[in-house]
N, C-alpha and C. Protein backbone atom coordinates (compact mmCIF):
# COMPACT_ATOMS: atom_id res chain seq x y z
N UNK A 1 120.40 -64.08 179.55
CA UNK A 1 119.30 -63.32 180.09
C UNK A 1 119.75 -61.94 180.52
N UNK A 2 120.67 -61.58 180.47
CA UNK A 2 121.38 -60.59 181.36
C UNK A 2 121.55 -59.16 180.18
N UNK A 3 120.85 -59.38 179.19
CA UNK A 3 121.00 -58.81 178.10
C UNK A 3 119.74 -58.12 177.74
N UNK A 4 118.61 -58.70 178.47
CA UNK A 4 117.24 -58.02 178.88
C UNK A 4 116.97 -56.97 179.81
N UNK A 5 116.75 -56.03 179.40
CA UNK A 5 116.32 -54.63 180.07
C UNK A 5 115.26 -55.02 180.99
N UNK A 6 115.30 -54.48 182.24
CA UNK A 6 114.19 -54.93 183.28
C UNK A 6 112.52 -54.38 182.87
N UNK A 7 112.46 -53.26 181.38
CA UNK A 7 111.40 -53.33 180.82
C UNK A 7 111.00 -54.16 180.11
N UNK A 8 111.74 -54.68 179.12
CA UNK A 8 111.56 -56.03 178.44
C UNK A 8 111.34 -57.11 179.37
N UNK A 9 111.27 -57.35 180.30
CA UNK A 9 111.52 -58.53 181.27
C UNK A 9 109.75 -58.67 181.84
N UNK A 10 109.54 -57.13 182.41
CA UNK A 10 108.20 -56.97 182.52
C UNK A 10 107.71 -56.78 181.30
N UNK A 11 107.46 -56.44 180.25
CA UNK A 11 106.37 -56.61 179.02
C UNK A 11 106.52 -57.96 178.94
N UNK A 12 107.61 -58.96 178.79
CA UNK A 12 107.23 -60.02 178.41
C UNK A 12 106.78 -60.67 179.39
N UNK A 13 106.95 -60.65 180.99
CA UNK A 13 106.31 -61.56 181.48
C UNK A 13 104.51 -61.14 181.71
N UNK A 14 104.50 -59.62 181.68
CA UNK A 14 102.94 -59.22 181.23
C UNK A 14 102.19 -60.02 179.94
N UNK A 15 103.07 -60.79 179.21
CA UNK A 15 102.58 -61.15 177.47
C UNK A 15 102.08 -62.34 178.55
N UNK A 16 102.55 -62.59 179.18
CA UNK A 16 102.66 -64.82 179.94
C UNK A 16 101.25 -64.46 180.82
N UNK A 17 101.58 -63.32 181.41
CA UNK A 17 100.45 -63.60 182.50
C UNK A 17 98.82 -63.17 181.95
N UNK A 18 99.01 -62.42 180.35
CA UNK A 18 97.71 -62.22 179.78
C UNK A 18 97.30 -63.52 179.29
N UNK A 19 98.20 -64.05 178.29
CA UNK A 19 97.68 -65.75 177.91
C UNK A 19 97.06 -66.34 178.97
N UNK A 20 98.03 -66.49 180.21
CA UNK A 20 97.85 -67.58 181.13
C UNK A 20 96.44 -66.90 181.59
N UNK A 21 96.14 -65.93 182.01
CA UNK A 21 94.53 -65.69 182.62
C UNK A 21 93.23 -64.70 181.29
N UNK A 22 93.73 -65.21 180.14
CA UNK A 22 93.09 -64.60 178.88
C UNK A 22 91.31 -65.24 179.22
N UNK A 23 91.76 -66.82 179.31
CA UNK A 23 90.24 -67.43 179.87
C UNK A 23 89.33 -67.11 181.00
N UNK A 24 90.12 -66.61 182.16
CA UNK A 24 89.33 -65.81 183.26
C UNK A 24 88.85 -64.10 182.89
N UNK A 25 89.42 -63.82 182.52
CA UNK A 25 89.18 -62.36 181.70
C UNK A 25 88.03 -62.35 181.58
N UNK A 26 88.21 -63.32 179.94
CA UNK A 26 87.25 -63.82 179.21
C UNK A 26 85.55 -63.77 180.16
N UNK A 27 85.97 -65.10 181.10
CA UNK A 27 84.89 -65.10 181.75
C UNK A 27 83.92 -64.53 182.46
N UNK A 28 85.07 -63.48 182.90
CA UNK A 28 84.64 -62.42 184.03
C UNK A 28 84.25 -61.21 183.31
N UNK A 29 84.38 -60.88 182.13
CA UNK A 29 84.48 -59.49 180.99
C UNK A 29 83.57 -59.91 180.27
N UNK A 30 83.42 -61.11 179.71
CA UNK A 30 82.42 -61.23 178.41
C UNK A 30 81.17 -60.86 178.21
N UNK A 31 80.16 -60.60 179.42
CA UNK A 31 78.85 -60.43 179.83
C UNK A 31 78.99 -58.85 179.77
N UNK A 32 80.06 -58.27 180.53
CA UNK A 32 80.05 -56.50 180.56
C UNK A 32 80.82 -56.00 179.40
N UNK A 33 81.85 -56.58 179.04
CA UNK A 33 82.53 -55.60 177.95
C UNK A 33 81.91 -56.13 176.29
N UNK A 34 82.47 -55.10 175.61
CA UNK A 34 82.07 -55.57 174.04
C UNK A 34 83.00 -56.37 173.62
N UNK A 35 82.97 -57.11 172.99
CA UNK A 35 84.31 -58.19 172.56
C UNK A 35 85.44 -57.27 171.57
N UNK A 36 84.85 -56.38 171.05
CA UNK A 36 85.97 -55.54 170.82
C UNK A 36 87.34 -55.23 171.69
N UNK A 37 86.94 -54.91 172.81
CA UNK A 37 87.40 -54.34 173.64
C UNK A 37 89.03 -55.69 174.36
N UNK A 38 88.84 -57.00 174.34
CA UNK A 38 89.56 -57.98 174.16
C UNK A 38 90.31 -57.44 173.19
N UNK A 39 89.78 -57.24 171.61
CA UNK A 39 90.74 -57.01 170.65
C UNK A 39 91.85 -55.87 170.98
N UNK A 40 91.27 -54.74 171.65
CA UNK A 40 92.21 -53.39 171.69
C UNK A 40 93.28 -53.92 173.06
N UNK A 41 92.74 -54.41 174.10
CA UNK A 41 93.84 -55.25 174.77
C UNK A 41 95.09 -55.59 174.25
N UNK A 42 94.89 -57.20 173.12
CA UNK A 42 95.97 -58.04 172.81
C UNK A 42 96.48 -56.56 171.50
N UNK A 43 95.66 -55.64 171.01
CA UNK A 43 96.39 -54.65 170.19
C UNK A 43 97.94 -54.14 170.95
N UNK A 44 97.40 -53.57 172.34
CA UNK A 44 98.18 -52.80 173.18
C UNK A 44 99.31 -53.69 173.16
N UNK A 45 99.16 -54.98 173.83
CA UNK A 45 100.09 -55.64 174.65
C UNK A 45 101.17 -56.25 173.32
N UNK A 46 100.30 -56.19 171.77
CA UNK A 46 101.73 -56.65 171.13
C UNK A 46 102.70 -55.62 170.53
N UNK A 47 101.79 -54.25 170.73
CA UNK A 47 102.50 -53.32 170.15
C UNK A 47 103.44 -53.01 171.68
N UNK A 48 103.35 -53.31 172.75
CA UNK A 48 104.39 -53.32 173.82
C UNK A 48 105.41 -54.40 173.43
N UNK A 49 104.64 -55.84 173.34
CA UNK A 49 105.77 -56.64 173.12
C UNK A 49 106.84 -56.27 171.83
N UNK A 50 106.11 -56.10 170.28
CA UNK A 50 106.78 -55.72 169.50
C UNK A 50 108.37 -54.56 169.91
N UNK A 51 107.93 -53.55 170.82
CA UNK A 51 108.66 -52.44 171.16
C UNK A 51 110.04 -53.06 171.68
N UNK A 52 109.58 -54.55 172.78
CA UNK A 52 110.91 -55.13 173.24
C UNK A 52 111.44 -56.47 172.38
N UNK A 53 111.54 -56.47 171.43
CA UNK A 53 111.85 -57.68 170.75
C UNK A 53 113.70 -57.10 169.85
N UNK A 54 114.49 -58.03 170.36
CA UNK A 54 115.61 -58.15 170.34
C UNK A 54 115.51 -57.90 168.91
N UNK A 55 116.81 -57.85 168.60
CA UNK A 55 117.18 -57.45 166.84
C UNK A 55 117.18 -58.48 166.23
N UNK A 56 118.02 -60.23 167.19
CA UNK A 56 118.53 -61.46 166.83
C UNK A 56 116.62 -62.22 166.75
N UNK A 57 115.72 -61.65 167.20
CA UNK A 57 114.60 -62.20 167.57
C UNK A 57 113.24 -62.00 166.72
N UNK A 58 113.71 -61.04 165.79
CA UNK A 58 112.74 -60.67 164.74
C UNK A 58 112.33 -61.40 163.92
N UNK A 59 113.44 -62.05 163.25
CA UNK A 59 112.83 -63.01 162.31
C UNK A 59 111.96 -64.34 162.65
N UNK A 60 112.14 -64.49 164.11
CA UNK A 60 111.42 -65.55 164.59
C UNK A 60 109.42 -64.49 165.11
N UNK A 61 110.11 -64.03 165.42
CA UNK A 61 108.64 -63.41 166.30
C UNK A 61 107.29 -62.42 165.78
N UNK A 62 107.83 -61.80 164.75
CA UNK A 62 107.55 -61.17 163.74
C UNK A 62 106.73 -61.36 162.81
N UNK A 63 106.17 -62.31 162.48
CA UNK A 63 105.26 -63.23 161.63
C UNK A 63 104.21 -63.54 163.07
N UNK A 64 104.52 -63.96 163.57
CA UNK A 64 103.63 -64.70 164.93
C UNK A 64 103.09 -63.20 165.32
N UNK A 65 103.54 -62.71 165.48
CA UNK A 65 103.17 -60.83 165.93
C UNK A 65 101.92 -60.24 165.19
N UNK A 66 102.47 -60.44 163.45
CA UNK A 66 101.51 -59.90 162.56
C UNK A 66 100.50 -61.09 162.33
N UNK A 67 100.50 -62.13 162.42
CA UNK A 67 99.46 -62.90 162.81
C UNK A 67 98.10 -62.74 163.63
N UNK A 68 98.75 -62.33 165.00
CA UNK A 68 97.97 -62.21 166.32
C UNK A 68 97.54 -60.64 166.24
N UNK A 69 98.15 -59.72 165.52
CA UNK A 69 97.58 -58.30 164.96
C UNK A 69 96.50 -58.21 163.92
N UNK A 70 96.57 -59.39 162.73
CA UNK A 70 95.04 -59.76 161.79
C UNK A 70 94.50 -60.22 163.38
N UNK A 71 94.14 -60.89 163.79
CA UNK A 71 93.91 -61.54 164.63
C UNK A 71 92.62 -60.28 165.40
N UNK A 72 93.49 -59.44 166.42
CA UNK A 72 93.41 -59.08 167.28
C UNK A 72 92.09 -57.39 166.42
N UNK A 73 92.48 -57.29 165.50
CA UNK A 73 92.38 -56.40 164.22
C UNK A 73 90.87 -56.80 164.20
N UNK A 74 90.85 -58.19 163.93
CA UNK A 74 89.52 -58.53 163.28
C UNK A 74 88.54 -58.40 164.22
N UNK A 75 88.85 -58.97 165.76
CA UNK A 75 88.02 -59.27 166.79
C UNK A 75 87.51 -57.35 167.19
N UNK A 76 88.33 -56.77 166.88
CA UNK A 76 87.66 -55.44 166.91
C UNK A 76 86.76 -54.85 166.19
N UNK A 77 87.20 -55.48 164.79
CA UNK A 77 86.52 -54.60 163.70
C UNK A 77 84.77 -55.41 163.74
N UNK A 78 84.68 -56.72 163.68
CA UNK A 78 83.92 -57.46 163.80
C UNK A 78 82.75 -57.53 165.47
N UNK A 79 83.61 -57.41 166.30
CA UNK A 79 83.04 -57.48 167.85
C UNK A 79 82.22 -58.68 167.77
N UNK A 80 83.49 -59.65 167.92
CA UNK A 80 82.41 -60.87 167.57
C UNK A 80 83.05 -61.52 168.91
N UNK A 81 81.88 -62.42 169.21
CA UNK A 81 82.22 -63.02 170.87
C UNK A 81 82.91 -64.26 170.35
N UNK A 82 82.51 -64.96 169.02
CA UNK A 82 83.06 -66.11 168.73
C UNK A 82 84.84 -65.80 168.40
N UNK A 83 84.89 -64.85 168.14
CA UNK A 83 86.56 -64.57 167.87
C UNK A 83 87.24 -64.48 168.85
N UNK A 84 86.48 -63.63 170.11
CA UNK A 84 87.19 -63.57 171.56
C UNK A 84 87.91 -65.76 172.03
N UNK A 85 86.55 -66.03 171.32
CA UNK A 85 86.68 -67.56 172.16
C UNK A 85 88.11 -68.31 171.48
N UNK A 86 87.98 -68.02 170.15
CA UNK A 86 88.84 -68.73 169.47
C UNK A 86 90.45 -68.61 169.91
N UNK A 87 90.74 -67.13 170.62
CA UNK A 87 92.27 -66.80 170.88
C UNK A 87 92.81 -68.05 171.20
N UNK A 88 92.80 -69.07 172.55
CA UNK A 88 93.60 -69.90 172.91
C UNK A 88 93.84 -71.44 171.77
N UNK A 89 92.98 -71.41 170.71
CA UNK A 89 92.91 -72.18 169.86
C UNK A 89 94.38 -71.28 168.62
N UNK A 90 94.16 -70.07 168.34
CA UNK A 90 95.00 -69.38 167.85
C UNK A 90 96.79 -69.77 168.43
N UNK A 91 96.25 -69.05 169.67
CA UNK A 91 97.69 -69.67 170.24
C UNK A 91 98.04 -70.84 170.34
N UNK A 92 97.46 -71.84 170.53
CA UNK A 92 98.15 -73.28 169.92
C UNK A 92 98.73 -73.33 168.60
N UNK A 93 97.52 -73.07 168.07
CA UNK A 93 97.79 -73.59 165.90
C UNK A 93 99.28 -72.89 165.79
N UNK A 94 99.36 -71.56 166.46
CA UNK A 94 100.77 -70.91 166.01
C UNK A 94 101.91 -71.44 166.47
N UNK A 95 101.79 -72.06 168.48
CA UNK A 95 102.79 -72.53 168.59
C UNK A 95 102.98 -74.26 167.79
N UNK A 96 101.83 -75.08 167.50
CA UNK A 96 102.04 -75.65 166.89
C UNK A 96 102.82 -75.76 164.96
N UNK A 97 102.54 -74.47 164.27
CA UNK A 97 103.04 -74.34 163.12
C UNK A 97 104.66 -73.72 163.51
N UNK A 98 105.00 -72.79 164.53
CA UNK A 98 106.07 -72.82 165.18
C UNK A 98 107.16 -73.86 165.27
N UNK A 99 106.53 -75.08 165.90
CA UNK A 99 107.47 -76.23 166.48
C UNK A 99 107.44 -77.40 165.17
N UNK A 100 106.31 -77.01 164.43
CA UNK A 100 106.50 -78.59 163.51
C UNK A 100 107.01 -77.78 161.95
N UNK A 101 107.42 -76.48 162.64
CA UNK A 101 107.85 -75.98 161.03
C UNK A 101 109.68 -76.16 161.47
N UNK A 102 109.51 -76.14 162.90
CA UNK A 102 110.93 -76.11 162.95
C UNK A 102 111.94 -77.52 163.02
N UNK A 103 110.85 -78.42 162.40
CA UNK A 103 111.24 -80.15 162.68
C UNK A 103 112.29 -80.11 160.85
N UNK A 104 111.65 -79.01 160.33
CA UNK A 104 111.83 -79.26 158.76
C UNK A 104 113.28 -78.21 158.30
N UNK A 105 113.70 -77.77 159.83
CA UNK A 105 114.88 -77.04 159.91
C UNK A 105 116.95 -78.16 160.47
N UNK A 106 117.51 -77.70 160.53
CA UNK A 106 118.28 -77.95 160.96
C UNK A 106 118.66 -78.05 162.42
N UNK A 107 118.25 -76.87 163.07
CA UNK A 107 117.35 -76.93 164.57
C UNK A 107 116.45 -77.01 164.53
N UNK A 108 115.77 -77.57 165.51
CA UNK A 108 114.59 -77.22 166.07
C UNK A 108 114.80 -76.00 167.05
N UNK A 109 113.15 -76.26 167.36
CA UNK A 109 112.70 -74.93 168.23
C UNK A 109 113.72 -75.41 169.99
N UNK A 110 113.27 -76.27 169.94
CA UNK A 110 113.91 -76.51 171.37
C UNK A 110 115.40 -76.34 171.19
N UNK A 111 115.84 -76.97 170.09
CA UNK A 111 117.11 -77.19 170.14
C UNK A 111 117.52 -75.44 170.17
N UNK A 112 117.37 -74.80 169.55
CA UNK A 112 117.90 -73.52 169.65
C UNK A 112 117.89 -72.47 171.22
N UNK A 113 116.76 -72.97 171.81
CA UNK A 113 116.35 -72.64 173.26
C UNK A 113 117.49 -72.55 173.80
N UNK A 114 117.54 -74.40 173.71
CA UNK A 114 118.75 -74.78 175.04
C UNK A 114 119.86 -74.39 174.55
N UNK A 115 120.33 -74.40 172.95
CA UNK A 115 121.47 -73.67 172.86
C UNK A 115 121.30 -71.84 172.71
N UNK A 116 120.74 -71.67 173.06
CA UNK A 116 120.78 -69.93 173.59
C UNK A 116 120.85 -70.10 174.96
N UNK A 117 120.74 -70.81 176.09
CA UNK A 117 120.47 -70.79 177.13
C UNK A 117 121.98 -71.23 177.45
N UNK A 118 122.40 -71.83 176.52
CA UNK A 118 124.40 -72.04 176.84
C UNK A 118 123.86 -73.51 177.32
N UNK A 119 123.28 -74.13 177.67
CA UNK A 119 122.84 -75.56 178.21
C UNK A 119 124.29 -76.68 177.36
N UNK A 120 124.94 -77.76 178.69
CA UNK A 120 125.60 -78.65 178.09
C UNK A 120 124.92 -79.47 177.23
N UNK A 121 125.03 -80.12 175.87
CA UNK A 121 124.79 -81.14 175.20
C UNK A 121 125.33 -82.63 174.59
N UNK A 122 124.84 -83.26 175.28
CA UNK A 122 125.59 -84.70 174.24
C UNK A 122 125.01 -84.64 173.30
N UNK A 123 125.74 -85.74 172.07
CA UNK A 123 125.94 -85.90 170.74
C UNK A 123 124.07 -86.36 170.59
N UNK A 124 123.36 -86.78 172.16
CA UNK A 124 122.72 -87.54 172.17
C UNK A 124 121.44 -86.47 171.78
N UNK A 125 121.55 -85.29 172.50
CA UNK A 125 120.36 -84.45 172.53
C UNK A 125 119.80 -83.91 170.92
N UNK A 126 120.53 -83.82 170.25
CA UNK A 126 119.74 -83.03 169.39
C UNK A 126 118.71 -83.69 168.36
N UNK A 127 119.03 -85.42 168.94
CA UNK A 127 117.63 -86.28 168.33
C UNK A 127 116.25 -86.33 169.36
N UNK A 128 117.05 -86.60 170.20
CA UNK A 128 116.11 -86.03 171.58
C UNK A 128 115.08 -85.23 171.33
N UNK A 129 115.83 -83.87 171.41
CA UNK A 129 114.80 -82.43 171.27
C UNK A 129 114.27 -82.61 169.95
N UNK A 130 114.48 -83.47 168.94
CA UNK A 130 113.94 -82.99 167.57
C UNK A 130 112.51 -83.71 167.79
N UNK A 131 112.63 -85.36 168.65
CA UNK A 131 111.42 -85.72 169.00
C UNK A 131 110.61 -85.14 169.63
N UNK A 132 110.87 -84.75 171.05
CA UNK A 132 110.36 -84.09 171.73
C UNK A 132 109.66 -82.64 171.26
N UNK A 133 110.52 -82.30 170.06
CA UNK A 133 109.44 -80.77 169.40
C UNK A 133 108.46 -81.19 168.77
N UNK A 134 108.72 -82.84 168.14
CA UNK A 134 107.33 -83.29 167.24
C UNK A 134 106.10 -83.79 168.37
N UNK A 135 106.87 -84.25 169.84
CA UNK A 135 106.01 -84.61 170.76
C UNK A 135 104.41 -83.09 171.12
N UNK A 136 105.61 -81.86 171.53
CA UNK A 136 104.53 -80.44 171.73
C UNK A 136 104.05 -80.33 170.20
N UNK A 137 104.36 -80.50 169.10
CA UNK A 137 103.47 -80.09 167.92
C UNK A 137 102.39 -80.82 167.75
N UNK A 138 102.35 -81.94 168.31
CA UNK A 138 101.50 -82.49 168.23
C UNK A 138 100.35 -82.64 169.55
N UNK A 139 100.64 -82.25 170.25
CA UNK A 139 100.17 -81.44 171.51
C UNK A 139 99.47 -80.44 171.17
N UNK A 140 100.24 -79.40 170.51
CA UNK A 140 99.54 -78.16 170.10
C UNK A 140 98.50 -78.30 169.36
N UNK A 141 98.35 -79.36 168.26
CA UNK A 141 97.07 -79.20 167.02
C UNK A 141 96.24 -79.85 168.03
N UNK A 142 96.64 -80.90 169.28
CA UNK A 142 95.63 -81.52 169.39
C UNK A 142 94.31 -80.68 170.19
N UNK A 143 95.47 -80.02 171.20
CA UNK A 143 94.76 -78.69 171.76
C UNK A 143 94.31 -77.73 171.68
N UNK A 144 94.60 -77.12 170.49
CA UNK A 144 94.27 -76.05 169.52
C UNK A 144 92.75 -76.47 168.81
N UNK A 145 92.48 -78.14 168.68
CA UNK A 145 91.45 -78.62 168.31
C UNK A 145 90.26 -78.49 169.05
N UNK A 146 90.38 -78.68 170.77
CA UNK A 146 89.97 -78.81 171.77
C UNK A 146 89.64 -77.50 171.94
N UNK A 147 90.23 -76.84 171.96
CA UNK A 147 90.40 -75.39 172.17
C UNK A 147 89.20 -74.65 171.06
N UNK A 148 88.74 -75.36 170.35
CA UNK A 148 87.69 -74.57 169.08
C UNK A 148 86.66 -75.62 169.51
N UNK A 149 86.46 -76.88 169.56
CA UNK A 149 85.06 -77.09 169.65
C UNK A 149 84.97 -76.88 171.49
N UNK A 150 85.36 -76.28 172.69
CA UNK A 150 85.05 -76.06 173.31
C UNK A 150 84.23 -74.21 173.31
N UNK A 151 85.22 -73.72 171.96
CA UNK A 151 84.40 -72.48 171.90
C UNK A 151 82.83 -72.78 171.33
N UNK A 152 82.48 -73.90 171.21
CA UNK A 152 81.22 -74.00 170.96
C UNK A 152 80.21 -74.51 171.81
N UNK A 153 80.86 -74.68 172.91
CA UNK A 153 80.30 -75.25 174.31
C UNK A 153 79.59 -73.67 175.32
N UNK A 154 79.57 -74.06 176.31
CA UNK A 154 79.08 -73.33 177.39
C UNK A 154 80.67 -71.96 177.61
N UNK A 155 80.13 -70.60 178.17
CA UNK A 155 82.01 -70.33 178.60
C UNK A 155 82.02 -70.83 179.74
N UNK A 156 81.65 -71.71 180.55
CA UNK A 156 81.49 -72.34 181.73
C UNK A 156 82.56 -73.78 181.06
N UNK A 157 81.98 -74.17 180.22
CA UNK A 157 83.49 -75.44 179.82
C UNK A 157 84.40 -74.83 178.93
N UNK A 158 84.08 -73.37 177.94
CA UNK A 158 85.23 -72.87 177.57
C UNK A 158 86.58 -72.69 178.48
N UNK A 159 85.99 -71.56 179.65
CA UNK A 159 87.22 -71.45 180.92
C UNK A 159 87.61 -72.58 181.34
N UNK A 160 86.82 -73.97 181.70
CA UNK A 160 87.15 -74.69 182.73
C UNK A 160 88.13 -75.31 181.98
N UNK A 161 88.39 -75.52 180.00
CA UNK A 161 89.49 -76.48 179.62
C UNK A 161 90.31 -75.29 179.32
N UNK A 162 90.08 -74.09 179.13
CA UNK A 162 91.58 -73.19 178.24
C UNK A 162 92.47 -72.68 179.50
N UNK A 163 91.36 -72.62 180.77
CA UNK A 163 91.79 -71.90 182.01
C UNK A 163 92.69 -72.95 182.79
N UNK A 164 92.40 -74.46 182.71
CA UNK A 164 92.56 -75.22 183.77
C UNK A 164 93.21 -76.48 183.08
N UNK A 165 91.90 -77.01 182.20
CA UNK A 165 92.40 -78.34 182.51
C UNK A 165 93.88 -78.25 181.07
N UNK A 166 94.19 -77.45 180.49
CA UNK A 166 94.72 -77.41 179.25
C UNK A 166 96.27 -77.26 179.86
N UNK A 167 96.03 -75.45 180.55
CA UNK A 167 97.63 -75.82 181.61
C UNK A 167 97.81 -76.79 182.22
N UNK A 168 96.81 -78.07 183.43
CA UNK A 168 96.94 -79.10 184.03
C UNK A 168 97.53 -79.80 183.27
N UNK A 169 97.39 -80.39 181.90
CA UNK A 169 97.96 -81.13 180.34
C UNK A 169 99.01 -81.02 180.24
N UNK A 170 99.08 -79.75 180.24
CA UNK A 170 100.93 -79.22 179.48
C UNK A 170 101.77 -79.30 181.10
N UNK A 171 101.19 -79.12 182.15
CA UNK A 171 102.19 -79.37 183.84
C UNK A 171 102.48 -81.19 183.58
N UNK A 172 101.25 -82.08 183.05
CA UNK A 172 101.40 -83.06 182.90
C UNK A 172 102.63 -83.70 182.11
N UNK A 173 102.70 -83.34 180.85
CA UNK A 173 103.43 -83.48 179.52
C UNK A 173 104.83 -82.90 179.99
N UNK A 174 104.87 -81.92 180.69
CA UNK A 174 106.00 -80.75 180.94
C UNK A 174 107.01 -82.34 182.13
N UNK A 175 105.99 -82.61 183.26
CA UNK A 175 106.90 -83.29 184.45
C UNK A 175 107.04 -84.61 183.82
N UNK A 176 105.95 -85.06 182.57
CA UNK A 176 106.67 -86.63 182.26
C UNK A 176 107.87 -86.56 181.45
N UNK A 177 107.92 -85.45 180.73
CA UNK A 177 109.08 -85.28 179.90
C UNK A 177 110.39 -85.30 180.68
N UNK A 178 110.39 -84.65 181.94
CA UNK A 178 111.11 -84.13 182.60
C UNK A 178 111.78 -85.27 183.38
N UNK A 179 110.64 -86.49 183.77
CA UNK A 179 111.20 -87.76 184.25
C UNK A 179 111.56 -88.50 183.18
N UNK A 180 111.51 -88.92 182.18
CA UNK A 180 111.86 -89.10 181.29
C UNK A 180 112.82 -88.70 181.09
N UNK A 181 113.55 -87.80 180.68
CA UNK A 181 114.83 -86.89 180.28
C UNK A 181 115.89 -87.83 180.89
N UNK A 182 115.45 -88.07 182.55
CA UNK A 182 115.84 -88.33 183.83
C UNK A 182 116.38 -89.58 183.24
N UNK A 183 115.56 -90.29 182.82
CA UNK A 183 115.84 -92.00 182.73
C UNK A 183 116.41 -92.47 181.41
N UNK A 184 116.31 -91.24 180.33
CA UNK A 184 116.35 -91.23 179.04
C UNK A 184 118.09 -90.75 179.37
N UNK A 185 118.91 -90.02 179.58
CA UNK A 185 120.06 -89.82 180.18
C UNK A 185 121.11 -90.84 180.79
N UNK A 186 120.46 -91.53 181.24
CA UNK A 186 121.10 -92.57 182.11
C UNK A 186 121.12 -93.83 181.22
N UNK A 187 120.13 -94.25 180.90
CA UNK A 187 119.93 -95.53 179.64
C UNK A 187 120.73 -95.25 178.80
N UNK A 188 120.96 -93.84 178.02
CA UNK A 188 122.30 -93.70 177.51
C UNK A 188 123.39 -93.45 177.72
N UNK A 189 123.61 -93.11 178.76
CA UNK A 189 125.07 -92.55 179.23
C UNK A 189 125.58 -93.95 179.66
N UNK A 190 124.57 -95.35 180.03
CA UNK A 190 124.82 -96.48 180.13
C UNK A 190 125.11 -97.42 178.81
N UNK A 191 124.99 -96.90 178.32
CA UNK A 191 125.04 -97.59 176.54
C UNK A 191 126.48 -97.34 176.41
N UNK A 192 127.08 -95.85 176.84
CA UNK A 192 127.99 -95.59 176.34
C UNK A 192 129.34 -96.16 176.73
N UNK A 193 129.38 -96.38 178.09
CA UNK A 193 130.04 -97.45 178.70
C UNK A 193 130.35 -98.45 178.54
């Protein structure tokens, strides 16, 4: 981490905190602004993110970038309210084609995380994480699913699942994994004995 410029540090955690409140925006903007205007937003914020993206980080991010730029492109050119809705469905399908493209790699997505992060590994983890990436890919389509026929609902249940109950899901999925890990560690480190 120590290799991140304290501007890169803020653009990217500005990228986290637009996702994470994209649905309140949404809610609070959709009635006064033109839905265009969403589009010239996520324009700004990837041509910021693009600006801080590592050299080692391109080939991963770069595709996902020009993705969310058709994306962001269209919802302007179009000013369509149904495109505003669709973003958090977008951002699933991608992190989902992300994690289940990386099942068909030698790493996975996780696995490369924790080994960029220097994290210790047993012989044990890297079947581990390969499940566990098919566990979020399959998370992702399911939510990404949820995430489109709620854009056909009220934005009163749009916000309440992209805003709330969707992060509540993934805090869910995030702490069982996490106890798990816990017990999943020990059952083997007891095997090994």
């Amino acid at each position: 981490m120590s290799k991140l410029s304290k501007q890169t540090m803020v653009v990217r955690a500005l990228a986290v905190v637009f996702i994470v409140a994209y649905p309140f925006i949404v809610y609070f903007g959709i009635s006064v602004l033109p839905p265009s205007f969403f589009g010239l937003i996520l324009i700004v914020l990837l041509a910021l993110r693009f600006g801080v993206l590592l050299p080692d980080e391109r080939a991963l991010y770069l595709p996902v970038l020009l993705v969310f730029l058709v994306y962001a492109i269209a919802t302007v050119v179009f000013d369509s309210d149904r495109l505003v809705l669709i973003y958090p469905a977008l951002v699933n399908f991608t992190l989902f084609l992300v994690f289940a493209g990386s099942l068909r790699t030698r790493e996975t997505i996780l696995f490369r995380l924790v080994k960029a992060r220097g994290l210790v590994m047993s012989d044990h983890t890297p079947l581990y994480l390969y499940r566990l990436t098919g566990v979020w890919a399959v998370f992702f389509a399911l939510n990404g699913l949820v995430s489109v026929w709620t854009s056909t609902l009220s934005i009163q249940a749009w916000t309440l699942y992209n805003g709330l109950i969707s992060y509540f899901i993934i805090a869910i999925l995030g702490s069982g994994e996490w106890v798990f890990r816990h017990y999943y560690k020990k059952r083997v480190g007891a095997r090994k004995q």
